[in-house]
Every structure is written in structure tokens, then in C-alpha cells.
Protein backbone atom coordinates (compact mmCIF):
# COMPACT_ATOMS: atom_id res chain seq x y z
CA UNK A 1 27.13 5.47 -7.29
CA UNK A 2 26.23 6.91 -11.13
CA UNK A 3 23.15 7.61 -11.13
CA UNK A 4 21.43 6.22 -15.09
CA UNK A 5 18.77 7.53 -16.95
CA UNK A 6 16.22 5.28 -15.23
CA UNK A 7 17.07 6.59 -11.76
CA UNK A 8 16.48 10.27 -13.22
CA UNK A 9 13.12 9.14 -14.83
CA UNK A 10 12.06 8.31 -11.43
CA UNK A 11 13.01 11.39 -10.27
CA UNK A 12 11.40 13.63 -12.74
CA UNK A 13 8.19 11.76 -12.65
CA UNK A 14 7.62 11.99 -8.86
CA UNK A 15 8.93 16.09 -8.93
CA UNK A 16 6.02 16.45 -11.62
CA UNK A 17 3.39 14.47 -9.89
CA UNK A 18 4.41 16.62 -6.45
CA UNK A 19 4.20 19.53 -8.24
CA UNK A 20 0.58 18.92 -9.71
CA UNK A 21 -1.03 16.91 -7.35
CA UNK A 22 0.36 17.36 -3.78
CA UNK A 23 1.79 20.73 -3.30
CA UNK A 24 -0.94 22.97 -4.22
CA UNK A 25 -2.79 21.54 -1.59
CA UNK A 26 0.13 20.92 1.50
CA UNK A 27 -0.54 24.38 3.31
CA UNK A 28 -4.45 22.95 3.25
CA UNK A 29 -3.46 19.47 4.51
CA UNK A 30 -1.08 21.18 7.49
CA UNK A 31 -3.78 22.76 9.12
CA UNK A 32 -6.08 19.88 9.44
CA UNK A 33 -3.45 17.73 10.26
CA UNK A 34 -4.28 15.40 8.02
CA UNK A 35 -4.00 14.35 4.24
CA UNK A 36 -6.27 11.92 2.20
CA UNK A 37 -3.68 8.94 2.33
CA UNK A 38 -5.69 6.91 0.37
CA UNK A 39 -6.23 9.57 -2.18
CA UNK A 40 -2.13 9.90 -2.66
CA UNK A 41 -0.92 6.57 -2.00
CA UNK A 42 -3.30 5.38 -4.96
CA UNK A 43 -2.14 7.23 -7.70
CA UNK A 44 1.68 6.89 -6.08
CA UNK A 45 0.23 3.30 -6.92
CA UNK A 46 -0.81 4.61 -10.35
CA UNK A 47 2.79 5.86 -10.98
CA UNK A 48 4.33 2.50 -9.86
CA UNK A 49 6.44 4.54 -7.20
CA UNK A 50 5.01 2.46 -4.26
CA UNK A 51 6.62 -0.84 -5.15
CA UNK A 52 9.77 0.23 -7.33
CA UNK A 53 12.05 -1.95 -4.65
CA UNK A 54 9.38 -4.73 -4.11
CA UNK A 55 8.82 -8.15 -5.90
CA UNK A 56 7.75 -8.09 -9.25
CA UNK A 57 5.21 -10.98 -8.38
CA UNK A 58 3.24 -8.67 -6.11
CA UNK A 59 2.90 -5.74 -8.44
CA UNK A 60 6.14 -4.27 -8.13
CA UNK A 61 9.12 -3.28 -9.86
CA UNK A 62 11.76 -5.53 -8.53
CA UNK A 63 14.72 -2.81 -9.12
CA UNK A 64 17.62 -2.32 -6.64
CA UNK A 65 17.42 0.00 -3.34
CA UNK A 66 19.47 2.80 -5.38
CA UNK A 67 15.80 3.57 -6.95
CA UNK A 68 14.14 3.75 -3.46
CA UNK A 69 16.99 5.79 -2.30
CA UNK A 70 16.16 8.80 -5.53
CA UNK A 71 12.16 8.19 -4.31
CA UNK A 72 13.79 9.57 -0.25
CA UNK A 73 15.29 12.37 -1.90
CA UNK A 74 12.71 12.92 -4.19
CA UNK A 75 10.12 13.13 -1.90
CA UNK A 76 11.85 16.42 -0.45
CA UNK A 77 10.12 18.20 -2.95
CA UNK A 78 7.28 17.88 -1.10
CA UNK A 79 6.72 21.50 1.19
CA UNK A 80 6.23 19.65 3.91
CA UNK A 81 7.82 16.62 6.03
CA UNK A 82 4.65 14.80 7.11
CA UNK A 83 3.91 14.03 3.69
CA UNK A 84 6.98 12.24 2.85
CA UNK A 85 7.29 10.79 6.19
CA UNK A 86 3.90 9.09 5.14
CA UNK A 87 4.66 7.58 2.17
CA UNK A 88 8.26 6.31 3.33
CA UNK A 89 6.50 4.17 6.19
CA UNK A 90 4.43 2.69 3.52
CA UNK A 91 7.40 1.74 1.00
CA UNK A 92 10.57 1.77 3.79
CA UNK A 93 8.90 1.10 7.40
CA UNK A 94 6.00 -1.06 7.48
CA UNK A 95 6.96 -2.99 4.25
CA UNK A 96 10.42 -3.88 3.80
CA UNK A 97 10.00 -7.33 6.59
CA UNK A 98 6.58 -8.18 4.82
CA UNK A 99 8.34 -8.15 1.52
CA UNK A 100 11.44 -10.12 2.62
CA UNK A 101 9.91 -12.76 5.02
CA UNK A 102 6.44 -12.67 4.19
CA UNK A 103 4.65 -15.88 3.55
CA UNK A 104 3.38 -16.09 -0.77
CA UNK A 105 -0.24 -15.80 0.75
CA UNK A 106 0.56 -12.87 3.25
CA UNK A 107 2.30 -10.59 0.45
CA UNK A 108 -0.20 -11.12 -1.81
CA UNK A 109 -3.19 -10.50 0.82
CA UNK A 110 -1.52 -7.28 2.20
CA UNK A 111 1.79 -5.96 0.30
CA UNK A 112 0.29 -6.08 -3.28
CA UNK A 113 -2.96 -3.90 -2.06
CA UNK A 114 0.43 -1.78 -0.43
CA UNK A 115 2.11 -1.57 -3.77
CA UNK A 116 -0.64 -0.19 -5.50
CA UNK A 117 -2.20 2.45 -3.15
CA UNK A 118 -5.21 0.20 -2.27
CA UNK A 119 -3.98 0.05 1.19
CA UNK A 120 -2.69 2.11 3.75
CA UNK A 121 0.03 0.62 6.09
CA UNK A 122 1.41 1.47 9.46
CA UNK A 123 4.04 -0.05 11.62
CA UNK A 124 3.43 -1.03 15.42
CA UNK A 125 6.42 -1.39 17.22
CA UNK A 126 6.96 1.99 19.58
CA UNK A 127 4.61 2.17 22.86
CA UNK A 128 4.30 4.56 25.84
CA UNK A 129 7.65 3.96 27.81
CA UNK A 130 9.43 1.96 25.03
CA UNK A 131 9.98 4.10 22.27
CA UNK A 132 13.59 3.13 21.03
CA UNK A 133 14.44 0.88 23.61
CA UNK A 134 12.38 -1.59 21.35
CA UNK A 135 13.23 -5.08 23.44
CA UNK A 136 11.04 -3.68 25.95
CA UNK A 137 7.70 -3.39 24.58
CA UNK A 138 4.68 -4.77 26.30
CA UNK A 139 2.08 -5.55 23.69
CA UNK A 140 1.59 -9.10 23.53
CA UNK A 141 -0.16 -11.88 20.94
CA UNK A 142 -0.63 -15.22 22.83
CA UNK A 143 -1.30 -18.66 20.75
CA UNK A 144 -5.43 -19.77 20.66
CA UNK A 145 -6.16 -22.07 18.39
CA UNK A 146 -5.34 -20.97 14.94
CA UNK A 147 -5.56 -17.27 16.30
CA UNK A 148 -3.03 -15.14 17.64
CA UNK A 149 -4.74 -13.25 20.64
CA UNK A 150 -3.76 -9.42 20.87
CA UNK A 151 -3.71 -7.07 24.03
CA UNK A 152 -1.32 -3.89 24.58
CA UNK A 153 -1.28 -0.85 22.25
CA UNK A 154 1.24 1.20 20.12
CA UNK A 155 2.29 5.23 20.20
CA UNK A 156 3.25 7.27 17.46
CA UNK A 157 1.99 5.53 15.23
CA UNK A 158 2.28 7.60 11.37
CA UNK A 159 -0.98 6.52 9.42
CA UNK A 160 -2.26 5.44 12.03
CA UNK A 161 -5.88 6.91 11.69
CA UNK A 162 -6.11 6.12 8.15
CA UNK A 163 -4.22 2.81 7.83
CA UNK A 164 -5.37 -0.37 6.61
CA UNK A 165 -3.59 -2.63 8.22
CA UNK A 166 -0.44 -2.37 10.53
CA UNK A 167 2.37 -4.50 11.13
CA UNK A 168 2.97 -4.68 14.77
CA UNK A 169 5.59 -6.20 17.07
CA UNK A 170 4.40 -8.26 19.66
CA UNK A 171 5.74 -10.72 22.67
CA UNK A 172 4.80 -14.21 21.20
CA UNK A 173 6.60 -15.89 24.40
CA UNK A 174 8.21 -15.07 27.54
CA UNK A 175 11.77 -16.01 26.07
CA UNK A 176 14.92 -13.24 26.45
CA UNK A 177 13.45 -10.13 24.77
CA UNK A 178 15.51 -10.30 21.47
CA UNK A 179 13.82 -13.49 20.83
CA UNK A 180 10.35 -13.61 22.27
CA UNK A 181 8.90 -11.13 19.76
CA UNK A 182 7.06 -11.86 16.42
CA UNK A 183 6.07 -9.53 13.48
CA UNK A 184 2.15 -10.08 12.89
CA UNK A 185 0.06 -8.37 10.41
CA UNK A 186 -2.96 -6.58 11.92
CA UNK A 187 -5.72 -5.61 9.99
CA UNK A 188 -7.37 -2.07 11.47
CA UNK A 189 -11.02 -3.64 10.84
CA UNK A 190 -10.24 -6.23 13.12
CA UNK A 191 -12.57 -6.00 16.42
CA UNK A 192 -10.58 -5.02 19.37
CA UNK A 193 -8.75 -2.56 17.11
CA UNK A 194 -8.98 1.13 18.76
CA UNK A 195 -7.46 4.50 17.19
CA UNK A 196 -7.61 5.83 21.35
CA UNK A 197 -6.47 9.35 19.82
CA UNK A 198 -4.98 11.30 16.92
CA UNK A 199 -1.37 12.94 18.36
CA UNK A 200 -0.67 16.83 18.50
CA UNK A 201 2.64 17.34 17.26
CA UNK A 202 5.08 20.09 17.36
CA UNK A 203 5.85 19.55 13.50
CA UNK A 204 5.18 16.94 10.44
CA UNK A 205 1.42 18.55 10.95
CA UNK A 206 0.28 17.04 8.11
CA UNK A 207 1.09 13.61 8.80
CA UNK A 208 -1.63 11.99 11.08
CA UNK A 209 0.02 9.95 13.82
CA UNK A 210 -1.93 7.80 16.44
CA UNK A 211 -2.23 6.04 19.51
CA UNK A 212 -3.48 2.85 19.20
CA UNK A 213 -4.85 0.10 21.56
CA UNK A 214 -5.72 -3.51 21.37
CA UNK A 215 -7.85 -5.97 23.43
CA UNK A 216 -8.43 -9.42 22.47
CA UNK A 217 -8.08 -8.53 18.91
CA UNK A 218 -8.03 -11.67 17.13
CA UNK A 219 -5.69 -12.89 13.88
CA UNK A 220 -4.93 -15.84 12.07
CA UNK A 221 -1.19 -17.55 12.93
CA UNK A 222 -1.02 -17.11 9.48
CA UNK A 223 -0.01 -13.07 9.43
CA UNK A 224 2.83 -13.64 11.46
CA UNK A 225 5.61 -12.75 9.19
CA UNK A 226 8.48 -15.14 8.72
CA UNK A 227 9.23 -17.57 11.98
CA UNK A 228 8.09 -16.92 15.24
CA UNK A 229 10.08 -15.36 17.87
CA UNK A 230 12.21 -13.27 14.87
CA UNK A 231 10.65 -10.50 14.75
CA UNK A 232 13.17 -8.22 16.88
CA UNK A 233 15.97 -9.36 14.37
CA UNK A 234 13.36 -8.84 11.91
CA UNK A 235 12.74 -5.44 13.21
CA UNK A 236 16.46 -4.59 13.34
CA UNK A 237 16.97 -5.34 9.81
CA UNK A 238 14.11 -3.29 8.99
CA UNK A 239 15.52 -0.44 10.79
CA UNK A 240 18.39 -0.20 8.65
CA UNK A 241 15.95 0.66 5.87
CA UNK A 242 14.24 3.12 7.79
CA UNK A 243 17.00 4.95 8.79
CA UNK A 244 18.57 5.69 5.25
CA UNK A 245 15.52 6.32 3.99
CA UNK A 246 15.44 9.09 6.92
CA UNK A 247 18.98 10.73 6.37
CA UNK A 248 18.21 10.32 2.21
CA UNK A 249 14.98 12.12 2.96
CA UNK A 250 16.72 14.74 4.80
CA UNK A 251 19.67 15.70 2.41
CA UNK A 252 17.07 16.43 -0.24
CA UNK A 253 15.18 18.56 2.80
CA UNK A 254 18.17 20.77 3.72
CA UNK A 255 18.84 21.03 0.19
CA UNK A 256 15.49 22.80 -0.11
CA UNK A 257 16.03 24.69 3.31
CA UNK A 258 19.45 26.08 1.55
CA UNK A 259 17.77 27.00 -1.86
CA UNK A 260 15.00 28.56 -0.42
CA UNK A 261 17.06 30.63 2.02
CA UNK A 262 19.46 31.56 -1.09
CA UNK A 263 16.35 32.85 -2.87
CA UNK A 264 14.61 34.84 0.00
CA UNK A 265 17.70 36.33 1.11
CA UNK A 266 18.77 37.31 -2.71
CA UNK A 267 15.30 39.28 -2.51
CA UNK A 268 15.40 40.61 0.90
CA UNK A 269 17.12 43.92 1.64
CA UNK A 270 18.22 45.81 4.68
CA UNK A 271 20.57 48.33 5.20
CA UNK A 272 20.73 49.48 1.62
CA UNK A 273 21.61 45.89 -0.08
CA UNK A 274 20.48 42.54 -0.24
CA UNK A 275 20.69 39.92 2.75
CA UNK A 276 23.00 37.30 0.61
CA UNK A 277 25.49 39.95 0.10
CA UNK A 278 26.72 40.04 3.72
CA UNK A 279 29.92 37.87 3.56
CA UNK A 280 28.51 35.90 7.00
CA UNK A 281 25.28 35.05 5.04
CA UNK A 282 26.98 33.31 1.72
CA UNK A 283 29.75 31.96 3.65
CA UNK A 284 27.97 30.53 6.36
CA UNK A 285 25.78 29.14 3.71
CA UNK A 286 28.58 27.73 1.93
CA UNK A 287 29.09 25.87 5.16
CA UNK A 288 25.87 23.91 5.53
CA UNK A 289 26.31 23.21 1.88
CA UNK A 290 29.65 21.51 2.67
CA UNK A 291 27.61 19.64 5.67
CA UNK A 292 24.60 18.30 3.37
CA UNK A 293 27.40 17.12 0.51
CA UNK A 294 29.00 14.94 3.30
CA UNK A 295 25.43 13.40 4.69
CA UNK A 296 24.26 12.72 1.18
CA UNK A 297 28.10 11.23 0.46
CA UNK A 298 27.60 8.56 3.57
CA UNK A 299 23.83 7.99 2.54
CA UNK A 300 24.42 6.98 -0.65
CA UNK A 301 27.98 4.80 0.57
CA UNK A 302 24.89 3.21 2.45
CA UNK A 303 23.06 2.45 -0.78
CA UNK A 304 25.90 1.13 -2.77
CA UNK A 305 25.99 -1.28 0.45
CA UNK A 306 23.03 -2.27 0.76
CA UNK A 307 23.15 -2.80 -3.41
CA UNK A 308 25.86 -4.77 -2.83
CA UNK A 309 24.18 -7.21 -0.11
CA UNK A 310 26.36 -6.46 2.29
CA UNK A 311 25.55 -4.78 5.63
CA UNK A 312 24.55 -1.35 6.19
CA UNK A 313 23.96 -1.25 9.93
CA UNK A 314 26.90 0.65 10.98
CA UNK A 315 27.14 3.16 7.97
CA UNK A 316 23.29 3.54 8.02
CA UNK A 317 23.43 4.61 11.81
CA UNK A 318 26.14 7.45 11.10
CA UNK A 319 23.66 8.51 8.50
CA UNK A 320 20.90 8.56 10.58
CA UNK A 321 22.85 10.24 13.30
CA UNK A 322 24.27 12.70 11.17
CA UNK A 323 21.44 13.14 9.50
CA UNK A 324 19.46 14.52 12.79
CA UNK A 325 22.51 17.16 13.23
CA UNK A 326 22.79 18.81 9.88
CA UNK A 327 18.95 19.08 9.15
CA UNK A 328 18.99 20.86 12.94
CA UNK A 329 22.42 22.74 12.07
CA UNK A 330 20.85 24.05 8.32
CA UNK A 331 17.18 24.91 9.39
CA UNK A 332 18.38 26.74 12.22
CA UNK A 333 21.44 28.11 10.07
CA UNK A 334 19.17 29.38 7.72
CA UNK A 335 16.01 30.30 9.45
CA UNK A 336 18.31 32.90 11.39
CA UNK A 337 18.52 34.75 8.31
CA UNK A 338 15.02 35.02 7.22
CA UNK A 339 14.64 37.45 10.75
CA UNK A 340 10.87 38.15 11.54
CA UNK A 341 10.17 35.66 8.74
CA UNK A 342 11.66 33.28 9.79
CA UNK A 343 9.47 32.50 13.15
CA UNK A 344 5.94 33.21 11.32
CA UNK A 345 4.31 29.55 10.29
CA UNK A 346 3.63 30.84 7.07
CA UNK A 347 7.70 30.39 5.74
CA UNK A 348 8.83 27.29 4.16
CA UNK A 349 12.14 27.80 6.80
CA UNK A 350 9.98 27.47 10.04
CA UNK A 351 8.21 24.24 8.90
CA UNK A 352 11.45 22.98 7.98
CA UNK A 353 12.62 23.76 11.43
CA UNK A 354 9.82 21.97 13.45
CA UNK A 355 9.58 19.01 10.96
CA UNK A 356 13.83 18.06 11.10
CA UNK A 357 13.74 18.00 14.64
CA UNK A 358 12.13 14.56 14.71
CA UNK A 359 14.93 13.36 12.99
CA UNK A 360 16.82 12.85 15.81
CA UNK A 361 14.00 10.90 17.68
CA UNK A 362 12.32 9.00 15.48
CA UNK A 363 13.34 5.42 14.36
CA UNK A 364 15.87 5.67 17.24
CA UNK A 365 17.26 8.25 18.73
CA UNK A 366 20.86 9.76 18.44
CA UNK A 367 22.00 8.66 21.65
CA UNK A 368 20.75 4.46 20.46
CA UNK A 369 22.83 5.85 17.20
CA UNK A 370 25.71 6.40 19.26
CA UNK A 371 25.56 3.26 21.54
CA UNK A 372 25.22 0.74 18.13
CA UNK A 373 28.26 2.50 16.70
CA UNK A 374 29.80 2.68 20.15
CA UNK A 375 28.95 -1.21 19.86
CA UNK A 376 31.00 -1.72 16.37
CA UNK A 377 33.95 0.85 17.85
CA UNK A 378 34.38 -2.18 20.42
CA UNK A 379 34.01 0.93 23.64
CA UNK A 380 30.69 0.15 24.79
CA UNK A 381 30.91 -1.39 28.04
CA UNK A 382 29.00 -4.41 27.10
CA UNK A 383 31.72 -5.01 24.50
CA UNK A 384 34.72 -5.43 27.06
């Protein structure tokens, strides 16, 4: 796809507002674990970068997915992956179904206050013992008068101690699992609404990420999203989404983990010359370059597709699969030569390192990756 000056405008004004207002104060927001969401996502609001992919009617720009797909690479800039991972749930996660299917009345109750920073989203669809095996979820919403009745809870949840509202995925019947479920917004306020804890993580510190549980919580039949009983096919088209914006997010973070190793290793010397001299270093670096041309070559096949209106779901899963490899491959690649450095917290290489690995995990893991492309290859057992 040719990129146009518009798409680099985006570009350079999110890389100047990350360099002004959010990376001075990442290594600050990592060790509490937290950042001021509210704080961010309002002046992302400010910059019109929250809603560059959503309706013009509800405050945003109304341009094509190829602009959301610069913001995912963009957002790489960041020194951090909690950060980004933040603001894509907003625009990519908790959004894209709400903007699609939502009701007039829902989008402008919850995704305009989204588009402009006012509000913090979260999605609600993993639990304990049904992370990407999503049919099986427990959580469920059961009809009382005009109310939808809430009991269950949600893990993992990014945002979720800050959030506004979240957009969970609940059993609305006791139909076959891929079409018993509904997509109901939830605001946080709502009584019955518990943040049960704040998650310790490995990486993506400064991200805050919750377990949440609900009893009798209480909302109108009016925040389900789009027809009842959709909301796993709902889901699943909301997943493609996620997932490029995952493997876009992560070219532009290996990209960093390359340049960053290039530089340190240009400075560093042992033995009487610098690191990046060693033949093993530059070639082996040339390598992972190779690797992060051919992830950002599928991702952006993806975006032309899902430009085009066509379906992404198979060339969005090898993204999302390959994506989980090559930011492993090229922060372990590289973090080897950085030596002592490499394993202290304080390098850019070993938060890279913790961060990627989630990659492979979240929004499905590889092995789901492989059985849905196992699925289109016509080998999956169910397929015969």
C-alpha cells in the first residue's frame, strides 16, 4: 500500500506528542504499574488520534483502517509496550463492535466520550479458565424486565482499574455457545461492579490490567450491542482487528529493538573494537531485519484487505502468529548482544523482551493461530 502525505502527518504528529508528553515520564509510569489513562487518552482525544477509523457522526475521523494501521506502528515509539497496548484496546479492542453494530443512542452515549479521551474503555471477554477458548466463558446477563442482570467476572482485563466502561461478553441464553453470547456495554459505576485486584505481570508494567467481578450488576437491554445472541461472531470479527493491530504494533517494536541494539552495540567495545563490528553481530542483525520486513509485508497485505472489505481472518492470524515469533526471535536476538546489559531492567532491550512475550498469548494464542489457519488449510480434523 503507498503510504500519502496524510498517513505520514499522522505519523509525525503522534512521534511528537510521544516524544513530549509520554516518554519522559514511561520509566516513572513502569514502576507504579500504572499510567494516568485519563490524562493520555484525553489529549490522544485532543489530537483526534482516538477516532481516526471511527464515524464521523460520533466525533471521529471516518478515514480507512490504513490510518489506524500507521497509529499501531506509531505507537512503537512509545519505550514501553503497556502504553501502547492501552491505547490500542481503546481504538482496536473494546471499540471496533461498538462502532460497527452499535445502536445511534449507544455510540453516542459511550464511543463518542471514547473518541475523545473522556472515557476509558476495556473489553470483557477472557475469564479464569477461558482465556482463548472464548465459547466457553461463564459470565452470564439474564433478561429482567428492561434490565439485563449480570453475574460472573472477567481476567486480564487492560484498563481495567481505570476504565469507564467495559464491553463484556456474556451468555444471554443457554443456546450452542457460538450463539448464546451477547456483547453488552457495562458501565464500571454500575453497583455490583468489583475491580477484585490489580494483576502482577511479568512485563507491559505500565499497563494496569485487572480482575474483575460482577454480581447482580444491573443494565439497560439497551447496551447490548447489535442483536442478541451475536456477540461471539461479533467478537470474532473484532478479533481480526485486534490481532493486526498486535503484529502492526510489533513490527514498529522490533524495529526499535533492532535500532537500539545497532546503536548500543556501535558504542560498546570489547576486545579492542566495537560490538557491531563482529561479522556474527551485523549479520545476524541483518537477519531479524529480513524477519521484521516480512511481518510488516503480511500486516500491511492485511490492511490493504481489510481496505478493500474483504476478509482478513486468515492473513490477520499469520500476522498475529508470526508476529509472536519474530518479536521473541529479535528481542532475544538482540538482547544477547547487549551482555550484562542486557538482563538489568534499566535497558530498553530487557523491557522489550518481557513486554513481546505476550504476544503470543494475548488475543489468542499461537497454537488457536494455528488451529484457524489449520481450519482454512482444510487439515484440521473437524474439517474432514
Amino acid at each position: 500500500m503507498q503510504l500519502t502525505p496524510e498517513h505520514e502527518a499522522v505519523r509525525d504528529t503522534l512521534k511528537r506528542f510521544i516524544d513530549k508528553e509520554v516518554n519522559p515520564h514511561v520509566d516513572a509510569w513502569e514502576a507504579a504499574e500504572t499510567f494516568p489513562a485519563h490524562h493520555v487518552f484525553k489529549r490522544l482525544g485532543e489530537l483526534g488520534m482516538l477516532g481516526l477509523t471511527k464515524p464521523v457522526e460520533n466525533g471521529g475521523a471516518g478515514l480507512d483502517y490504513s490510518y489506524g494501521a500507521v497509529m499501531a506502528e506509531t505507537l512503537a515509539h512509545i519505550n514501553c509496550g503497556g502504553v501502547p497496548m492501552a491505547v490500542g484496546v481503546q481504538t482496536d479492542m473494546a471499540t471496533p463492535a461498538l462502532a460497527h453494530r452499535g445502536s445511534a443512542e449507544l455510540r453516542a452515549e459511550f464511543l463518542a466520550p471514547a473518541i475523545s479521551g473522556d472515557y476509558v474503555a476495556c473489553l470483557g471477554v477472557s475469564e479464569v479458565g477461558s482465556g482463548s477458548d472464548v465459547a466457553s466463558i461463564k459470565t452470564t446477563a439474564r433478561k429482567d424486565g428492561g434490565d439485563y442482570v449480570i453475574n460472573g467476572g472477567k481476567m486480564w482485563t487492560t484498563n481495567g482499574t481505570q476504565a469507564d466502561f467495559c464491553v463484556v461478553l456474556a451468555n444471554t441464553s443457554e443456546g450452542a455457545s457460538h450463539r448464546n453470547k451477547s456483547l453488552i456495554v457495562m458501565p464500571m459505576k454500575t453497583p455490583g461492579v468489583h475491580v477484585a485486584r490489580k494483576l502482577a505481570k511479568m512485563g507491559m508494567h505500565a499497563s494496569d490490567t485487572a480482575q474483575l467481578h460482577f454480581d447482580e450488576v444491573r443494565v439497560p437491554l439497551r447496551y447490548r450491542i447489535g442483536e442478541e445472541g451475536m456477540g461471539f461472531i461479533y467478537q470474532m470479527e473484532q478479533f481480526q482487528i485486534e490481532r493486526l493491530w498486535g503484529a502492526l504494533n510489533n513490527v514498529g517494536i522490533a524495529q526499535r529493538a533492532i535500532d537500539t541494539t545497532i546503536a548500543y552495540t556501535r558504542e560498546r567495545q570489547a576486545f579492542g573494537r566495537s560490538i557491531l563490528e563482529n561479522q556474527w553481530v551485523h549479520y545476524h542483525l541483518a537477519e531479524l531485519q529480513t524477519e521484521v520486513a516480512c511481518l510488516r509485508a503480511i500486516c500491511w497485505q492485511g490492511v490493504e484487505e481489510v481496505v478493500a472489505g474483504t476478509d482478513a481472518t486468515r492473513t490477520a492470524t499469520m500476522a498475529k502468529l508470526k508476529a509472536g515469533r519474530v518479536i521473541r526471535q529479535v528481542a532475544d536476538g538482540c538482547l544477547q548482544f547487549w551482555g550484562g546489559m542486557g538482563f538489568m531492567d534499566e535497558s530498553p532491550i530487557s523491557r522489550i523482551y518481557r513486554d513481546g512475550r505476550l504476544t503470543s498469548i494475548g488475543g489468542g494464542a499461537d497454537e488457536v493461530m494455528l488451529q484457524i489457519l489449520s481450519k482454512f488449510m482444510g487439515t484440521f480434523p473437524s474439517a474432514h
